[in-house]
C-alpha atoms as a PDB file:
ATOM      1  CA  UNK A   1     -35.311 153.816 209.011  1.00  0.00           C
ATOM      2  CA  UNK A   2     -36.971 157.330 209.400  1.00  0.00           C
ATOM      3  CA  UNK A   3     -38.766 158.550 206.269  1.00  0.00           C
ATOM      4  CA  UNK A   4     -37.393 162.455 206.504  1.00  0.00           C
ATOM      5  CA  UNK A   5     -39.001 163.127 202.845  1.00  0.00           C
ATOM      6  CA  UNK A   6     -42.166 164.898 202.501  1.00  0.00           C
ATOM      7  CA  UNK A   7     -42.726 163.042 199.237  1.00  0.00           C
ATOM      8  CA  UNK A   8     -42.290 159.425 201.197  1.00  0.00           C
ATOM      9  CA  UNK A   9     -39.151 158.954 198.584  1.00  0.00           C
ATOM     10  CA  UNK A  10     -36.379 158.601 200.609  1.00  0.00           C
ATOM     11  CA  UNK A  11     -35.141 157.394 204.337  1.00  0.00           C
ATOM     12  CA  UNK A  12     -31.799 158.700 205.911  1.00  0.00           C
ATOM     13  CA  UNK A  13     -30.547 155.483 206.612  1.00  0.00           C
ATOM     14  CA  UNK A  14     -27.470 156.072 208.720  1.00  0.00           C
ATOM     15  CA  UNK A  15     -28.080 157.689 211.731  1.00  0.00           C
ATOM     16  CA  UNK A  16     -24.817 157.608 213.221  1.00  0.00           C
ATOM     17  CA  UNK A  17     -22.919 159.166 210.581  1.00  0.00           C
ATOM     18  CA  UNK A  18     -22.545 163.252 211.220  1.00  0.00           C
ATOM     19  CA  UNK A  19     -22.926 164.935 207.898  1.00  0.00           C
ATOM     20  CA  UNK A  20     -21.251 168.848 207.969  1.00  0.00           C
ATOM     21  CA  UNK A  21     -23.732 171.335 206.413  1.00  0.00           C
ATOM     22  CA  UNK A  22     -22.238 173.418 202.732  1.00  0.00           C
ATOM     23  CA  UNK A  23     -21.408 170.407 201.022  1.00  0.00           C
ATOM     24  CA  UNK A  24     -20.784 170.068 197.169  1.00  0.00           C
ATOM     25  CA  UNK A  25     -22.859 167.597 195.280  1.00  0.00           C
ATOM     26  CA  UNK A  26     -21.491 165.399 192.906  1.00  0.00           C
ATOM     27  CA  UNK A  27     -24.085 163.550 190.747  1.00  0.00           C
ATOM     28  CA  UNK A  28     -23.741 160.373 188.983  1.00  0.00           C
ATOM     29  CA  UNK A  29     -26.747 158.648 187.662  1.00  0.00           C
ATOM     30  CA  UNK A  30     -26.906 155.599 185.200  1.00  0.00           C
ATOM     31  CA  UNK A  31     -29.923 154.234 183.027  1.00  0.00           C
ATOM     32  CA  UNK A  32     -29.531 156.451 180.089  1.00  0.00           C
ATOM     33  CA  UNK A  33     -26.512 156.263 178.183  1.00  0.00           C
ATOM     34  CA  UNK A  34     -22.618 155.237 179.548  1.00  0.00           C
ATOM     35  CA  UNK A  35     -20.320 155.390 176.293  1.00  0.00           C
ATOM     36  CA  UNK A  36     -17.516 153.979 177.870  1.00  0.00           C
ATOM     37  CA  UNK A  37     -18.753 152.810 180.863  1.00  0.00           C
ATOM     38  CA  UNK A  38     -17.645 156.151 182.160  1.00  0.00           C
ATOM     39  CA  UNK A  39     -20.434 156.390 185.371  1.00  0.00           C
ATOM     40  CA  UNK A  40     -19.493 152.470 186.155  1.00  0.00           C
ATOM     41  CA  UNK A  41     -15.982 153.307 186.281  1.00  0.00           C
ATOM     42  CA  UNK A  42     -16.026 156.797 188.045  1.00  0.00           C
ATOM     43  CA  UNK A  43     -18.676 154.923 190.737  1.00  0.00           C
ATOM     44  CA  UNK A  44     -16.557 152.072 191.507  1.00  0.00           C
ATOM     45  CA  UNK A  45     -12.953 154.341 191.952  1.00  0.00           C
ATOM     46  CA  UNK A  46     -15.098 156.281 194.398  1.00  0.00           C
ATOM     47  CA  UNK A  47     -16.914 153.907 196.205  1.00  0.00           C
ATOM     48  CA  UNK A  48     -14.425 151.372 196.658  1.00  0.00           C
ATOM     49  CA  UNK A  49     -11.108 153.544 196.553  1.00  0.00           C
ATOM     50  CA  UNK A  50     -12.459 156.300 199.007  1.00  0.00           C
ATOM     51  CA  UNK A  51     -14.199 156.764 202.510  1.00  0.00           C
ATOM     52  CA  UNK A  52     -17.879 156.709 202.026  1.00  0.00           C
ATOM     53  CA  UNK A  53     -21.133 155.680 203.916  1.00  0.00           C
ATOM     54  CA  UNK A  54     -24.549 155.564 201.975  1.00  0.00           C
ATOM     55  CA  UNK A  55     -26.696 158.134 204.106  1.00  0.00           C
ATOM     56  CA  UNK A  56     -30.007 158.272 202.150  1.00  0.00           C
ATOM     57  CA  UNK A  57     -31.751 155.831 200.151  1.00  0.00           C
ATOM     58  CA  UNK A  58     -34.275 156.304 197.483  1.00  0.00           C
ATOM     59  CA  UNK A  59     -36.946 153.774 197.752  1.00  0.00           C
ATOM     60  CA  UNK A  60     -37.001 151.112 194.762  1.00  0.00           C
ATOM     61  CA  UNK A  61     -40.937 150.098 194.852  1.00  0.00           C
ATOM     62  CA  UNK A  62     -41.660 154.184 194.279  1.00  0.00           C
ATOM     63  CA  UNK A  63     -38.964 154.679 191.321  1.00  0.00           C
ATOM     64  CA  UNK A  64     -37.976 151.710 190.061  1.00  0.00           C
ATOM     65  CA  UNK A  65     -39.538 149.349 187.418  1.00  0.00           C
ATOM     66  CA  UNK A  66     -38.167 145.711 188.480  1.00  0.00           C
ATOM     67  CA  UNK A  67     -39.901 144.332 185.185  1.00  0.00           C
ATOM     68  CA  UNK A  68     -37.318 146.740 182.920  1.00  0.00           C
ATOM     69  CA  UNK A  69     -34.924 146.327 185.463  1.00  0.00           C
ATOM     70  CA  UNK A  70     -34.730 143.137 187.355  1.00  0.00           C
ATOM     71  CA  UNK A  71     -32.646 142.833 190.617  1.00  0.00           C
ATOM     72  CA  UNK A  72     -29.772 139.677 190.806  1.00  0.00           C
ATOM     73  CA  UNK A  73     -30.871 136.857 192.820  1.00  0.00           C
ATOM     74  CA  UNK A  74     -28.305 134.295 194.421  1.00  0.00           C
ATOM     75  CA  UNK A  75     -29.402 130.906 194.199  1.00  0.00           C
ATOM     76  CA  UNK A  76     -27.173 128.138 196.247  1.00  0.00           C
ATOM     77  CA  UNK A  77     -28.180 124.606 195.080  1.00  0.00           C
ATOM     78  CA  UNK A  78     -31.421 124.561 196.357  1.00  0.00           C
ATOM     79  CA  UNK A  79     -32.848 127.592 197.798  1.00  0.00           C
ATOM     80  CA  UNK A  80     -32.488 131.127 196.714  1.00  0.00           C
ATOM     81  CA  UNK A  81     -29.856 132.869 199.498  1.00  0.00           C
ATOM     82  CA  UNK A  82     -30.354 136.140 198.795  1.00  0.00           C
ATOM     83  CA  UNK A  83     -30.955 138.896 196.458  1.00  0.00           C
ATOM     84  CA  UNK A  84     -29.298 141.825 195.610  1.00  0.00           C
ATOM     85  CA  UNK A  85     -31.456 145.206 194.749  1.00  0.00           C
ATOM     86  CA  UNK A  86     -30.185 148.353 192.782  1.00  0.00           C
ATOM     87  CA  UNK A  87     -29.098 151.166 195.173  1.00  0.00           C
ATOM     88  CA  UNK A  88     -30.184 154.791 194.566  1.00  0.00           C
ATOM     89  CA  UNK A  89     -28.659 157.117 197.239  1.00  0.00           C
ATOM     90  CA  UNK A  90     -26.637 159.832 198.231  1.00  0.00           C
ATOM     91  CA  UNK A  91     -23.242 158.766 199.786  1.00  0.00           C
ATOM     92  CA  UNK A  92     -21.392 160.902 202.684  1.00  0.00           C
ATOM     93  CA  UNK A  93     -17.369 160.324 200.710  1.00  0.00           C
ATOM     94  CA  UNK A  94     -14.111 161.840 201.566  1.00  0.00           C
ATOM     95  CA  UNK A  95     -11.650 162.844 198.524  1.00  0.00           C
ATOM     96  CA  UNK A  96      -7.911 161.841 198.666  1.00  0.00           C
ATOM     97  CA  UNK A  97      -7.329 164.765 200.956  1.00  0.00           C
ATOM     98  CA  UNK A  98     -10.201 164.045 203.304  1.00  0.00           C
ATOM     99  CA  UNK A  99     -12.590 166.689 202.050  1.00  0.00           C
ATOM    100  CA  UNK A 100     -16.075 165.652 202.352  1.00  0.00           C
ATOM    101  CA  UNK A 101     -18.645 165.549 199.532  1.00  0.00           C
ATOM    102  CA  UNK A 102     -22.274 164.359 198.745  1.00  0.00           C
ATOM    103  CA  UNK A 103     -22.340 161.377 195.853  1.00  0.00           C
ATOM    104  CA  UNK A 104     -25.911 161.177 194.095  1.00  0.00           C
ATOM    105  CA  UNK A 105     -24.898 157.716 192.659  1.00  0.00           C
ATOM    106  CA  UNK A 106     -27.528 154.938 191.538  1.00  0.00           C
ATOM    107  CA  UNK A 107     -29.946 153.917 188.789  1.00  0.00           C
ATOM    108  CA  UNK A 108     -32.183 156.818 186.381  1.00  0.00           C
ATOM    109  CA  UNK A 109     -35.668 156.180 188.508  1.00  0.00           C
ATOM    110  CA  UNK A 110     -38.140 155.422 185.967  1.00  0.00           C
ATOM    111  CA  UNK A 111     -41.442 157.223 187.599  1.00  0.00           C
ATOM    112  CA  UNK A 112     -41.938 160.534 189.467  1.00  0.00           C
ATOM    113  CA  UNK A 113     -38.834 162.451 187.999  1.00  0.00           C
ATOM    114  CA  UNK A 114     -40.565 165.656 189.041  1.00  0.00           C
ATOM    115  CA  UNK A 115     -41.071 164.660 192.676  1.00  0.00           C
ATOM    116  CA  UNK A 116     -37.287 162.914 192.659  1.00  0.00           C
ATOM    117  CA  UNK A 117     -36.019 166.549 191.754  1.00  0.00           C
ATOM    118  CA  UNK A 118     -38.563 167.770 194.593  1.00  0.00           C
ATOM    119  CA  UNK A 119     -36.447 165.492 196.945  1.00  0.00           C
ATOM    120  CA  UNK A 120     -33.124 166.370 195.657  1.00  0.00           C
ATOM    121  CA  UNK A 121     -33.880 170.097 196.235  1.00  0.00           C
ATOM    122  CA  UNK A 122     -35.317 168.938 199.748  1.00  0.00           C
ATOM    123  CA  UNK A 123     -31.837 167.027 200.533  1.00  0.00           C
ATOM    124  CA  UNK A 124     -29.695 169.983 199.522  1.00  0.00           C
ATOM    125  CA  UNK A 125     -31.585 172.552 201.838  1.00  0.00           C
ATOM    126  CA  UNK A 126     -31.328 170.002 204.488  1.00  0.00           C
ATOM    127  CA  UNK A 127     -27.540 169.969 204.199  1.00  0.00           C
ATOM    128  CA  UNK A 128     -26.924 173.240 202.889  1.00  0.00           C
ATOM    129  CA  UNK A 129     -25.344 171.712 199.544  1.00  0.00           C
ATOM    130  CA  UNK A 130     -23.045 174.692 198.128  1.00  0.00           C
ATOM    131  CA  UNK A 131     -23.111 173.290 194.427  1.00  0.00           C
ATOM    132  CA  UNK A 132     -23.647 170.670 192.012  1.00  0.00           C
ATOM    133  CA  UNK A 133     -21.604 168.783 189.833  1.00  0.00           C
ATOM    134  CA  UNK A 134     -22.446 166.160 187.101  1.00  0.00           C
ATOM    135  CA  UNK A 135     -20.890 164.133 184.415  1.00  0.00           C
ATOM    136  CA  UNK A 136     -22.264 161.993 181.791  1.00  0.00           C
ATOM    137  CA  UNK A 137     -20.800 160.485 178.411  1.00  0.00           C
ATOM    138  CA  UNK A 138     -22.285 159.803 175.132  1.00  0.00           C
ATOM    139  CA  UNK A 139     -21.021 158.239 171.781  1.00  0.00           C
ATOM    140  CA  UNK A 140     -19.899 160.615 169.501  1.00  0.00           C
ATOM    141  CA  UNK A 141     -18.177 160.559 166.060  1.00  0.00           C
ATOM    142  CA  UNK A 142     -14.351 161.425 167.255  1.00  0.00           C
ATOM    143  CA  UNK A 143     -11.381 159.366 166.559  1.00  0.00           C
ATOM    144  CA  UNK A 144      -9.686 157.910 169.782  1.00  0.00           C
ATOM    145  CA  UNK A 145      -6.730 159.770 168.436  1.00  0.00           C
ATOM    146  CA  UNK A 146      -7.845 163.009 169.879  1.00  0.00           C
ATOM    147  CA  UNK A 147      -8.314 164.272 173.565  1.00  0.00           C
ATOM    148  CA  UNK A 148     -11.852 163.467 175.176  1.00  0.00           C
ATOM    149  CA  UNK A 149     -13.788 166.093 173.915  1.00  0.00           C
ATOM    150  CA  UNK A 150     -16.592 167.927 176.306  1.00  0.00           C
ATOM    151  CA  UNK A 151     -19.751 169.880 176.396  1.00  0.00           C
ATOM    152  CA  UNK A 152     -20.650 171.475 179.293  1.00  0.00           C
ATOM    153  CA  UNK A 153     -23.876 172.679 180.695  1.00  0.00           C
ATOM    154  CA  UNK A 154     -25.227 174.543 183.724  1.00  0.00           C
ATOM    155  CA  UNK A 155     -24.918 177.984 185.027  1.00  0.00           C
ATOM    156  CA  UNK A 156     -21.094 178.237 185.763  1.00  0.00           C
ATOM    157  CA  UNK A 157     -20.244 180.555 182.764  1.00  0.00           C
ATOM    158  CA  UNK A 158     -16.527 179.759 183.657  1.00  0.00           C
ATOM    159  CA  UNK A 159     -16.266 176.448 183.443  1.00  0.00           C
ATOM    160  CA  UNK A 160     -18.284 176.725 180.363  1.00  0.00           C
ATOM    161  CA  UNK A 161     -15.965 179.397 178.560  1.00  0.00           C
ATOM    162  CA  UNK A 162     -12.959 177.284 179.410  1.00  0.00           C
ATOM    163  CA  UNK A 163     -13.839 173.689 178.815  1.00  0.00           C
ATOM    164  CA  UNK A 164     -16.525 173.376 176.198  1.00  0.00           C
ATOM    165  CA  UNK A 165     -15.859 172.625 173.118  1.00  0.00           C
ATOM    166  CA  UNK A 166     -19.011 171.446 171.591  1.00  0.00           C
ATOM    167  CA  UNK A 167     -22.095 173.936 171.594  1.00  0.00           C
ATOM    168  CA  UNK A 168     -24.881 172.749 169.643  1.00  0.00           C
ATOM    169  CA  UNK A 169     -28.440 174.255 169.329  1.00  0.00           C
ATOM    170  CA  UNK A 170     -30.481 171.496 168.849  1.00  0.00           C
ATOM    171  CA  UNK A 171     -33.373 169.037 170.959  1.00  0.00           C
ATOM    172  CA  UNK A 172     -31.722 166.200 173.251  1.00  0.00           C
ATOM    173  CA  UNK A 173     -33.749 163.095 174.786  1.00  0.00           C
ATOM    174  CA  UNK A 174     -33.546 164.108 178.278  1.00  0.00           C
ATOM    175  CA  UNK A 175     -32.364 162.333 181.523  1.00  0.00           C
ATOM    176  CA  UNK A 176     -33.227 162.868 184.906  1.00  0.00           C
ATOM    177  CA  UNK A 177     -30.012 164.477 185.483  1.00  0.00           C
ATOM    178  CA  UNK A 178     -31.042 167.402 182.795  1.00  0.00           C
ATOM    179  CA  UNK A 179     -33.946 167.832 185.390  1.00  0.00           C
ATOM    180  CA  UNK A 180     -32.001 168.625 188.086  1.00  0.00           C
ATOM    181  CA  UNK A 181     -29.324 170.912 186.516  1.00  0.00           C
ATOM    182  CA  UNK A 182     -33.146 172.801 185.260  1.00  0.00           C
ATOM    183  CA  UNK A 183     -34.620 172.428 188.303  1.00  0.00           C
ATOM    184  CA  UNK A 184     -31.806 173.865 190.425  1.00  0.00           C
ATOM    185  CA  UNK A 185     -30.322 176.412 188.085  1.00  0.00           C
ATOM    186  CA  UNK A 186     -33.328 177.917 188.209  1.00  0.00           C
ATOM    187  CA  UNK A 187     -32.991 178.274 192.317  1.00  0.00           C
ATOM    188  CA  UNK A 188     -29.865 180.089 191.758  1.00  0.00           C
ATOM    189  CA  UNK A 189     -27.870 177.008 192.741  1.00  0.00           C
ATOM    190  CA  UNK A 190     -24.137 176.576 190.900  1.00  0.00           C
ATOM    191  CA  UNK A 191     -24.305 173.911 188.852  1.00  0.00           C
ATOM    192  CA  UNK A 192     -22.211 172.644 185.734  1.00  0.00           C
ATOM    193  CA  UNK A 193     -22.514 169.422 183.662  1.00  0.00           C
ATOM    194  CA  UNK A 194     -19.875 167.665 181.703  1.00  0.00           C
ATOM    195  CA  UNK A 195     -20.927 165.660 178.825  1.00  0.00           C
ATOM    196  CA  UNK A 196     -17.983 163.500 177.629  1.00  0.00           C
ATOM    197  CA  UNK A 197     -17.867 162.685 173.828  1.00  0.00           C
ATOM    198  CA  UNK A 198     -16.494 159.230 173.582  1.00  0.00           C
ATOM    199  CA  UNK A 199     -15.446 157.578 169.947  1.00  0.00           C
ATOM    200  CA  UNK A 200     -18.837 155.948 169.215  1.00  0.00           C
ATOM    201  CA  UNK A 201     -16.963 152.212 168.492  1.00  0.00           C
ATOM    202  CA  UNK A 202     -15.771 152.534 171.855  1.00  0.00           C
ATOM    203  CA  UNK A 203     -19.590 152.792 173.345  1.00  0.00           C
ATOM    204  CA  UNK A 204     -19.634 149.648 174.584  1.00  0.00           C
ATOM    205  CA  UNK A 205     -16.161 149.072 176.103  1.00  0.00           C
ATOM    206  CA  UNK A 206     -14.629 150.409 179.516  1.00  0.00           C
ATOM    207  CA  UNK A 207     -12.296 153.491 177.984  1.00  0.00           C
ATOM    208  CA  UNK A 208     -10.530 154.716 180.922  1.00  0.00           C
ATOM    209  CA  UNK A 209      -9.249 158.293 179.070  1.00  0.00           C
ATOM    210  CA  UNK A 210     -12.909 159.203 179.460  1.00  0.00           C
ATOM    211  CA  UNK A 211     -13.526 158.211 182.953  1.00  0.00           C
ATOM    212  CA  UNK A 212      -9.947 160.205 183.908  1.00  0.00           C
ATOM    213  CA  UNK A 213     -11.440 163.394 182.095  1.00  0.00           C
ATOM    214  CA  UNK A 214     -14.319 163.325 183.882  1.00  0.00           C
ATOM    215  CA  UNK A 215     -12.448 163.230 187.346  1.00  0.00           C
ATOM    216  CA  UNK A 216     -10.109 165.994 186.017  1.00  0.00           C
ATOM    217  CA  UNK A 217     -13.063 167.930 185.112  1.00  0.00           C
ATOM    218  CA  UNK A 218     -14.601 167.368 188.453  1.00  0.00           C
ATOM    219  CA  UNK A 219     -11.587 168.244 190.583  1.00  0.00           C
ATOM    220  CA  UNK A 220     -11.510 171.667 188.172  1.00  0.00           C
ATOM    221  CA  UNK A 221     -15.160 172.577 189.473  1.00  0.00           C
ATOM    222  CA  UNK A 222     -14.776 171.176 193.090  1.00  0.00           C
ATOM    223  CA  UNK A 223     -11.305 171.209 193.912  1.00  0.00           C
ATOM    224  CA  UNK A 224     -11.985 167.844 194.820  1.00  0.00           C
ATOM    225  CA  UNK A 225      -8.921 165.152 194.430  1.00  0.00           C
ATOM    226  CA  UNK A 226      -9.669 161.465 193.341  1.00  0.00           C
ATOM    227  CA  UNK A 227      -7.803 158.384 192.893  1.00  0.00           C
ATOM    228  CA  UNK A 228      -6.873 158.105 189.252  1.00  0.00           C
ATOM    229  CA  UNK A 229      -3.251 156.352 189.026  1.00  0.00           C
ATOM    230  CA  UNK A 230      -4.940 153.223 187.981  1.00  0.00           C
ATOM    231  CA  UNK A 231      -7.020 154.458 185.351  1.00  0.00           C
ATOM    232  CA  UNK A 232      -5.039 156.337 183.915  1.00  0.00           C
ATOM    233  CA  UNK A 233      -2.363 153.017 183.519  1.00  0.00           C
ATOM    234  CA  UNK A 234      -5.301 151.189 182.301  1.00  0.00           C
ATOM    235  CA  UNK A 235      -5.850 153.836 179.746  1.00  0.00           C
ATOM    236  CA  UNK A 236      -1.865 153.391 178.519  1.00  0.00           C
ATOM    237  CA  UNK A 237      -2.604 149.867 177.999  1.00  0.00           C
ATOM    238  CA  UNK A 238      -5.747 150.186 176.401  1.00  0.00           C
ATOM    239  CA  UNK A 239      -4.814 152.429 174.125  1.00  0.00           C
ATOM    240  CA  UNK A 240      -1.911 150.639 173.021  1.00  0.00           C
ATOM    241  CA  UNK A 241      -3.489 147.498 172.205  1.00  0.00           C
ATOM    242  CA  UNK A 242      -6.498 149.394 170.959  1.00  0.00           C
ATOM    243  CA  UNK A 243      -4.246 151.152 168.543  1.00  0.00           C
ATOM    244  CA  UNK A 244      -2.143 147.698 167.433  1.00  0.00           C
ATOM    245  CA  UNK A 245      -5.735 146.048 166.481  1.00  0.00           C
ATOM    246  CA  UNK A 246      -6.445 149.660 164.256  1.00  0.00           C
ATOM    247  CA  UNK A 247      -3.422 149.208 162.213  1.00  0.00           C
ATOM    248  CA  UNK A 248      -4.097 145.312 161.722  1.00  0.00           C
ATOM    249  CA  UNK A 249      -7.387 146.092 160.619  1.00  0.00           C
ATOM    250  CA  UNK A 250      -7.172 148.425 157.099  1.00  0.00           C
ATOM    251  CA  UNK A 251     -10.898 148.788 157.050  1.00  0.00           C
ATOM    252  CA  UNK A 252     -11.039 150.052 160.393  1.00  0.00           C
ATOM    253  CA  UNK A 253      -7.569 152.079 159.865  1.00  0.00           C
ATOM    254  CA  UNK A 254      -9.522 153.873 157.159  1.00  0.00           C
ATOM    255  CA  UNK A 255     -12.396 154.832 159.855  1.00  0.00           C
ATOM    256  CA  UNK A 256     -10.527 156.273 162.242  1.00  0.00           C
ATOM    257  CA  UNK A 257      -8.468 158.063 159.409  1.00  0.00           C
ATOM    258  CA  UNK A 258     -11.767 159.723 157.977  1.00  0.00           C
ATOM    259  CA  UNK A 259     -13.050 160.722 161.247  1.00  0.00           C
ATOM    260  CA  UNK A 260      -9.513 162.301 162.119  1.00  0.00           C
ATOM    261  CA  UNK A 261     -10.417 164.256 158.566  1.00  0.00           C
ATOM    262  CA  UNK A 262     -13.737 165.286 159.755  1.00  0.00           C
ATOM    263  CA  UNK A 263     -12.091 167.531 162.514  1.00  0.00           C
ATOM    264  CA  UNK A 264      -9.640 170.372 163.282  1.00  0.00           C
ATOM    265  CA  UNK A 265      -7.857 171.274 165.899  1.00  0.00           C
ATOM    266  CA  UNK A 266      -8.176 175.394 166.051  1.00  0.00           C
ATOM    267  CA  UNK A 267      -7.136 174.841 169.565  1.00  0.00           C
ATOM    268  CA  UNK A 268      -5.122 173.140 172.291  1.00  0.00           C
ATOM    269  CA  UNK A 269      -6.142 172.807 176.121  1.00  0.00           C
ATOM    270  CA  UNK A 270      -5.168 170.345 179.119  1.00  0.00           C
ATOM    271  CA  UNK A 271      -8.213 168.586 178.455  1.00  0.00           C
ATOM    272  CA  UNK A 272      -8.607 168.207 174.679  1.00  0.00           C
ATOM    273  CA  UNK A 273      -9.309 170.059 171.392  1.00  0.00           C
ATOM    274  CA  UNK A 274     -11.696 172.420 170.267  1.00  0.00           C
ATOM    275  CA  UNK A 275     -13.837 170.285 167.497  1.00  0.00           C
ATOM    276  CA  UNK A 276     -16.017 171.017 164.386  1.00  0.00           C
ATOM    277  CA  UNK A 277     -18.922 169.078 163.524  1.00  0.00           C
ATOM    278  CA  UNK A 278     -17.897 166.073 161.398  1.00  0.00           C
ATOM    279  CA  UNK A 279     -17.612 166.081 158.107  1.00  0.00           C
ATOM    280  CA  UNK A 280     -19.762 163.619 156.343  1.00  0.00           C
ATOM    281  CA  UNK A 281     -18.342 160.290 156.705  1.00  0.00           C
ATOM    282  CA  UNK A 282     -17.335 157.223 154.260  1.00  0.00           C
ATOM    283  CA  UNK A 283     -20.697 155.077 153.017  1.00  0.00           C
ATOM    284  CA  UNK A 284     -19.470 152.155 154.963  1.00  0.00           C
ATOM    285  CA  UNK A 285     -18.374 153.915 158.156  1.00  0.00           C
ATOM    286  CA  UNK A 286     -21.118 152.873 160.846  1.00  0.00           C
ATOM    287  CA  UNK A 287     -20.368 149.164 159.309  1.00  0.00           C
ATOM    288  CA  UNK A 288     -16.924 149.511 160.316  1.00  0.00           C
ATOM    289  CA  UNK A 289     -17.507 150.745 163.308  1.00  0.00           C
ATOM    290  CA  UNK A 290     -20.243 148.465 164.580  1.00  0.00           C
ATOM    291  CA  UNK A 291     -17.211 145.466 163.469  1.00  0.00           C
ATOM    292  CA  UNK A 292     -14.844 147.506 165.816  1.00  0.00           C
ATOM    293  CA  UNK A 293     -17.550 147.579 168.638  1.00  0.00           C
ATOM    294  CA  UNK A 294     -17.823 143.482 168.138  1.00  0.00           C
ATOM    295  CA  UNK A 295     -14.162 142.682 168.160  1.00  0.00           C
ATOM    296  CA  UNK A 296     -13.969 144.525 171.302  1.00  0.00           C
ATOM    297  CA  UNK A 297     -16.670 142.784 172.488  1.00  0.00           C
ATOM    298  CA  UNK A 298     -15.638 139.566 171.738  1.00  0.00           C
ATOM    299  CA  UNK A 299     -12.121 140.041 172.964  1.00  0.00           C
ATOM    300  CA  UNK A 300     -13.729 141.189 176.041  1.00  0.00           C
ATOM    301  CA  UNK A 301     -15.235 138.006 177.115  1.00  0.00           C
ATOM    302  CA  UNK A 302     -12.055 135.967 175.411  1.00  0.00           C
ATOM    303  CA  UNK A 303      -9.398 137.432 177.326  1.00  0.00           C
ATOM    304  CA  UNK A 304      -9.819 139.052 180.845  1.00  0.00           C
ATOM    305  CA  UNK A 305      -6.812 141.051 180.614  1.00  0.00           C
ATOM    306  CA  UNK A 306      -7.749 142.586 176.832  1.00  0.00           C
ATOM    307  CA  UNK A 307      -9.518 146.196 176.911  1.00  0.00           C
ATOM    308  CA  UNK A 308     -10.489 145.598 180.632  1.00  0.00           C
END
């Protein structure tokens, strides 16, 4: 491996494989919050469902703190085979259609965030990225009976007119991915973030409605097209037995009723409502929900084919 970075934080690992300049970016980073296991999902339909070859990797003993974040090791009987270390790197991947793209995909690094964003802006010069594109998800108080709903960020005043529906003023904990949209807004570069605002007693499970919004919201700022058919079965089923378990339950019933209260629907696009903040909810709502979050849980690990 050649270290191309003039910070000594990455290595273009793949020689052979001829990267076209005026690429999009699509980033996907993990580490600080995944309500619905959107980023896991979204990674794994493009990774294993498309074309892709990892062409730069980030290096683990500069970034990474093994301590917080331990890597799996494979014992066999006696002797430890192997091991298998976390993986941040951008990915040469080809959409549905054959289009190539650049995939930032891998774990939040935990030092230098300033010199990571360095390297990013050193990776797009060196391949002439044309844009960049994230998505992230966090748990919000919405009932599962409404659309996905979205707040968008960046410097693509289009996107952000049409699809965001949540525009608070207020202070965030930041993620690395924050940095970058700063960092490269500020160059001039067209970027957009979607945050996805997933039912908070869904934070824990796979919700597949989420990870299909983010792909539709992608392929709105890209044009890019992406294998969805599964999910978006997944998210039939889900929903339906998700919905059977609501009505069996009258305590949870009455939480997704009063969150259903707390908003309106002034109104209606392809990819969900336009929201209000809550309302205040019942005393005993965050109870109920954290119940709902442990039945799905538990069913989880009961029954393989249950809220996959």
């Amino acid at each position: 491996m050649v270290i191309v970075n003039s910070f000594g934080l990455f290595s273009v690992v793949n020689h052979q494989v001829e990267v076209p300049s005026g690429l999009r970016m699509i980033g996907s980073i993990s580490g600080f919050t995944d309500a619905g296991q959107v980023i896991e999902q979204m990674a794994h339909n493009i990774l294993s469902k498309l074309d892709s070859d990892l062409i730069i990797e980030f290096d683990n003993d500069e970034l990474l703190d093994y301590r917080a974040r331990r890597p799996t090791m494979f014992f066999e009987k006696d002797h430890l085979a192997s091991y298998e270390p976390l993986v941040l790197g951008v990915y040469l991947v080809r959409d549905e259609s054959g289009i190539p793209f650049l995939f930032l995909h891998g774990y939040e690094p935990d030092f230098r965030w300033e010199a990571f964003a360095d390297s990013i802006e050193e990776i797009i010069e060196m391949y002439a990225v044309t844009d960049f594109t994230w998505v992230h998800s966090i748990p919000f108080p919405v009932p599962h009976t409404r659309p996905v709903g979205i707040t968008v960020s960046g410097n693509r005043s289009d996107l952000i007119e049409r699809y965001s529906e949540w525009r608070p003023e207020t202070q965030v904990p930041g993620n690395v991915v924050h940095l970058l949209e700063y960092r490269l807004s500020r160059l001039g570069l067209p970027c957009v973030g979607f945050v996805l605002l997933v039912p908070h007693y869904l934070n824990d499970s796979d919700y597949p409605n989420a990870a299909v919004s983010g792909f539709e919201l992608i392929t709105a700022a890209t044009g890019l097209v992406f294998p969805t058919d599964q999910l978006r079965e997944e998210g039939v089923r889900f929903g339906e037995r998700l919905n059977k378990k609501v009505e069996e339950n009258e305590e949870l019933s009455k939480l997704v009723a009063n969150l259903e209260q707390g908003y309106k629907s002034d109104r209606a696009t392809s990819f969900g409502v336009q929201i209000s903040s809550p309302k205040a909810a019942e005393p005993n709502a965050e109870a109920i929900a954290a119940e709902l979050e442990d039945y799905l849980a538990n069913r989880q690990r009961n029954n393989t084919e249950d809220l996959g």
